[in-house]
Protein backbone atom coordinates (compact mmCIF):
# COMPACT_ATOMS: atom_id res chain seq x y z
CA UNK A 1 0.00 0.00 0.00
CA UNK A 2 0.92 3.31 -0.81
CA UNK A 3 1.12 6.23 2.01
CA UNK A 4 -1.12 9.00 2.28
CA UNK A 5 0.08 12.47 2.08
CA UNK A 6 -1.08 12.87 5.54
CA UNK A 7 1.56 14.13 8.39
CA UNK A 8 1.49 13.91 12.15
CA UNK A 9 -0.05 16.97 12.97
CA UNK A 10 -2.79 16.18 11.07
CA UNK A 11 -3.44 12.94 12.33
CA UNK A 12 -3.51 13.82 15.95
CA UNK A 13 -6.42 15.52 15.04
CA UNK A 14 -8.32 11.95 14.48
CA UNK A 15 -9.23 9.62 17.10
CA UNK A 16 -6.99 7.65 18.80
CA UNK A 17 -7.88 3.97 18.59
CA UNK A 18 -6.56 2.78 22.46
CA UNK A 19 -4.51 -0.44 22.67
CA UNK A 20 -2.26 -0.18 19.79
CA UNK A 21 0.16 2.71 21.28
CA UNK A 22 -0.45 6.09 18.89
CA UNK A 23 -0.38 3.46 15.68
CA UNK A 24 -4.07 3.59 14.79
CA UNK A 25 -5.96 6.58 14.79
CA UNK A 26 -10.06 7.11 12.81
CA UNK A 27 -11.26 9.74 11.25
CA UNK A 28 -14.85 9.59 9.75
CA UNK A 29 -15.14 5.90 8.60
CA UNK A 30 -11.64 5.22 7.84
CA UNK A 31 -8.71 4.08 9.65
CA UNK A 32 -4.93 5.40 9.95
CA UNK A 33 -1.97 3.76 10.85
CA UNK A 34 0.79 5.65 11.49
CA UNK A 35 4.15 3.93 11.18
CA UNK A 36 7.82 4.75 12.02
CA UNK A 37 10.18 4.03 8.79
CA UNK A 38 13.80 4.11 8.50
CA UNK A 39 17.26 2.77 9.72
CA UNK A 40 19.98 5.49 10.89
CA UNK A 41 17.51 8.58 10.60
CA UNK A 42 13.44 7.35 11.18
CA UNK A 43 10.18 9.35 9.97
CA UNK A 44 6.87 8.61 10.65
CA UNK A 45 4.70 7.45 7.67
CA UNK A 46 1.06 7.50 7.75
CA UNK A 47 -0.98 4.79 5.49
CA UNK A 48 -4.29 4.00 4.96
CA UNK A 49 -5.56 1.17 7.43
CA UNK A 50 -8.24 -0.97 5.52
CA UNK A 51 -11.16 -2.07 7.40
CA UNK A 52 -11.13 -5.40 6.86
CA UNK A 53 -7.23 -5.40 7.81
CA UNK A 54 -8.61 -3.22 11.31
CA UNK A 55 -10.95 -5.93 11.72
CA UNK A 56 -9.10 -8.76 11.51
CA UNK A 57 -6.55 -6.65 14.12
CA UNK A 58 -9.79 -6.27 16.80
CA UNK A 59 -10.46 -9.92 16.45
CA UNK A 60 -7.11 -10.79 17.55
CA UNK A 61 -6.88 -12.93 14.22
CA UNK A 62 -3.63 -10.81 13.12
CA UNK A 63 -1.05 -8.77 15.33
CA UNK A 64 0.14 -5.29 14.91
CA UNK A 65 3.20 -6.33 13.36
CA UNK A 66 1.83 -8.58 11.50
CA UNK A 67 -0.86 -6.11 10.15
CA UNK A 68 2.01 -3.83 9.98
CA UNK A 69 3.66 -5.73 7.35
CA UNK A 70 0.68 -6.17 5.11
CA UNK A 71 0.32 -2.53 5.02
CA UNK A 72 4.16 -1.68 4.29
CA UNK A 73 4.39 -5.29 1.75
CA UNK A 74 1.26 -5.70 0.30
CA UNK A 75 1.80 -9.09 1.99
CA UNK A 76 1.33 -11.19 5.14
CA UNK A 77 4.35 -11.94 6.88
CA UNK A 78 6.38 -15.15 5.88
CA UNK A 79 5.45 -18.37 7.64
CA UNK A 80 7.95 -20.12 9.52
CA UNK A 81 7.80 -23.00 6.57
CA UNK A 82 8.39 -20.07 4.28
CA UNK A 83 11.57 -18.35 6.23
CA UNK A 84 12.95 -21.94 6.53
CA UNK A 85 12.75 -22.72 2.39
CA UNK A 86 14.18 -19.31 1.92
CA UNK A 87 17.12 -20.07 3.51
CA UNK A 88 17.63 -23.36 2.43
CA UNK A 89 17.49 -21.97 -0.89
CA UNK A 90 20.20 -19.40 -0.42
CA UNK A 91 22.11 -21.90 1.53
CA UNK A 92 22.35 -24.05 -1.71
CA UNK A 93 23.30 -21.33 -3.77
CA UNK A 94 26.23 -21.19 -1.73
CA UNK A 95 26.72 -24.18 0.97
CA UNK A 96 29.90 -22.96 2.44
CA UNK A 97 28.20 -22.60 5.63
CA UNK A 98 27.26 -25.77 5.87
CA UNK A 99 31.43 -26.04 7.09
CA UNK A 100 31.73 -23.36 9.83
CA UNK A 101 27.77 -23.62 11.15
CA UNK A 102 27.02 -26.83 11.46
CA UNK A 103 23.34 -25.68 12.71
CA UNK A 104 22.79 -24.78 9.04
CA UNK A 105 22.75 -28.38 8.41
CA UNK A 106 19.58 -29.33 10.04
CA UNK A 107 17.85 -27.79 6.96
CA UNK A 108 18.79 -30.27 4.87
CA UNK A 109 17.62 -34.25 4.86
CA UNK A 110 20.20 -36.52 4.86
CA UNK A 111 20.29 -37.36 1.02
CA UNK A 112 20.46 -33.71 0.74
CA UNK A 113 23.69 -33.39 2.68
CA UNK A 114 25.15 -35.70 0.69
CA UNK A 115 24.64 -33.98 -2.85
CA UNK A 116 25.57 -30.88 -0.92
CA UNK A 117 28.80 -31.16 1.42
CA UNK A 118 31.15 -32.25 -1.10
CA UNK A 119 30.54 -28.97 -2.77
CA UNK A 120 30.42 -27.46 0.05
CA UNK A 121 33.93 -28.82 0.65
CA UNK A 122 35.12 -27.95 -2.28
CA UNK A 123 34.14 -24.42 -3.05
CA UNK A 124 35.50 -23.61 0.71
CA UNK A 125 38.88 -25.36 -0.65
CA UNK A 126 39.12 -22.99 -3.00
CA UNK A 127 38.14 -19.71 -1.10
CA UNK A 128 40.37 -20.99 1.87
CA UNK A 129 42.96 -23.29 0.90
CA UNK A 130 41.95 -26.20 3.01
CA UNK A 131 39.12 -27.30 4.79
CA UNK A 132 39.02 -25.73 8.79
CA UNK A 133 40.98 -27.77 11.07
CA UNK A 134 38.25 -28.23 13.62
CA UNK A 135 36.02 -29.43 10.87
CA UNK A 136 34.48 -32.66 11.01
CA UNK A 137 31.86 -34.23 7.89
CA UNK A 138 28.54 -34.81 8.74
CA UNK A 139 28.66 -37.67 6.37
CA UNK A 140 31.14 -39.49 7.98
């Protein structure tokens, strides 16, 4: 979704919707959500809050953050499932860390592991010169 053109000072002129700490405010028949946007140097962003997105907050169906997201992605949230592939994707782009974080492992099934380590092995060969000397195959 897009933000409005709407700035602070004009939204404290709305109601306040209580429980959701300044973020939601109503004017009329339509909602507000006022959002804080940036890294080093922050702004506050004001968007249009849909009702059906407000109602599905009030039911305690969605969060803030989660409704949050929608309004800044156009998108829910990713699952857990989805978080997981995603990284098991990039991981096989590059498998390197399957050698120094073993934890990145337990993404993988078994068959996996073994397409993947001896690349793995391999491309860190290359990068480093030899394998770390700590390191120890889960295949073995």
């Amino acid at each position: 979704m897009k933000p409005t053109k709407l700035e602070w000072g004009d939204v404290t002129q709305f109601e306040e919707i209580e429980g959701y700490g300044k973020s939601i405010w109503k004017n009329e028949d339509k909602y507000y959500f006022v959002l804080e946007e940036g890294t080093v140097a922050s702004w506050l962003v004001i968007y249009e809050l849909p009702q059906e997105l407000f109602a599905l907050l009030e039911s305690g169906e969605r969060t803030l953050h989660e409704v949050s997201w929608k309004v800044q992605n156009d998108c829910w949230p990713p699952t857990e499932e989805e978080k997981k592939a995603s990284e098991k994707r990039f991981i096989e782009e590059s498998p390197t860390s399957l050698i120094d974080i073993p934890e990145t492992r337990e993404l993988f099934t078994q068959e996996e592991l073994k397409r993947l380590i001896p690349i793995a092995e391999q491309m860190w060969i290359d990068w480093r010169g030899k394998l770390p000397d700590d390191y120890v195959s889960p295949l073995k």
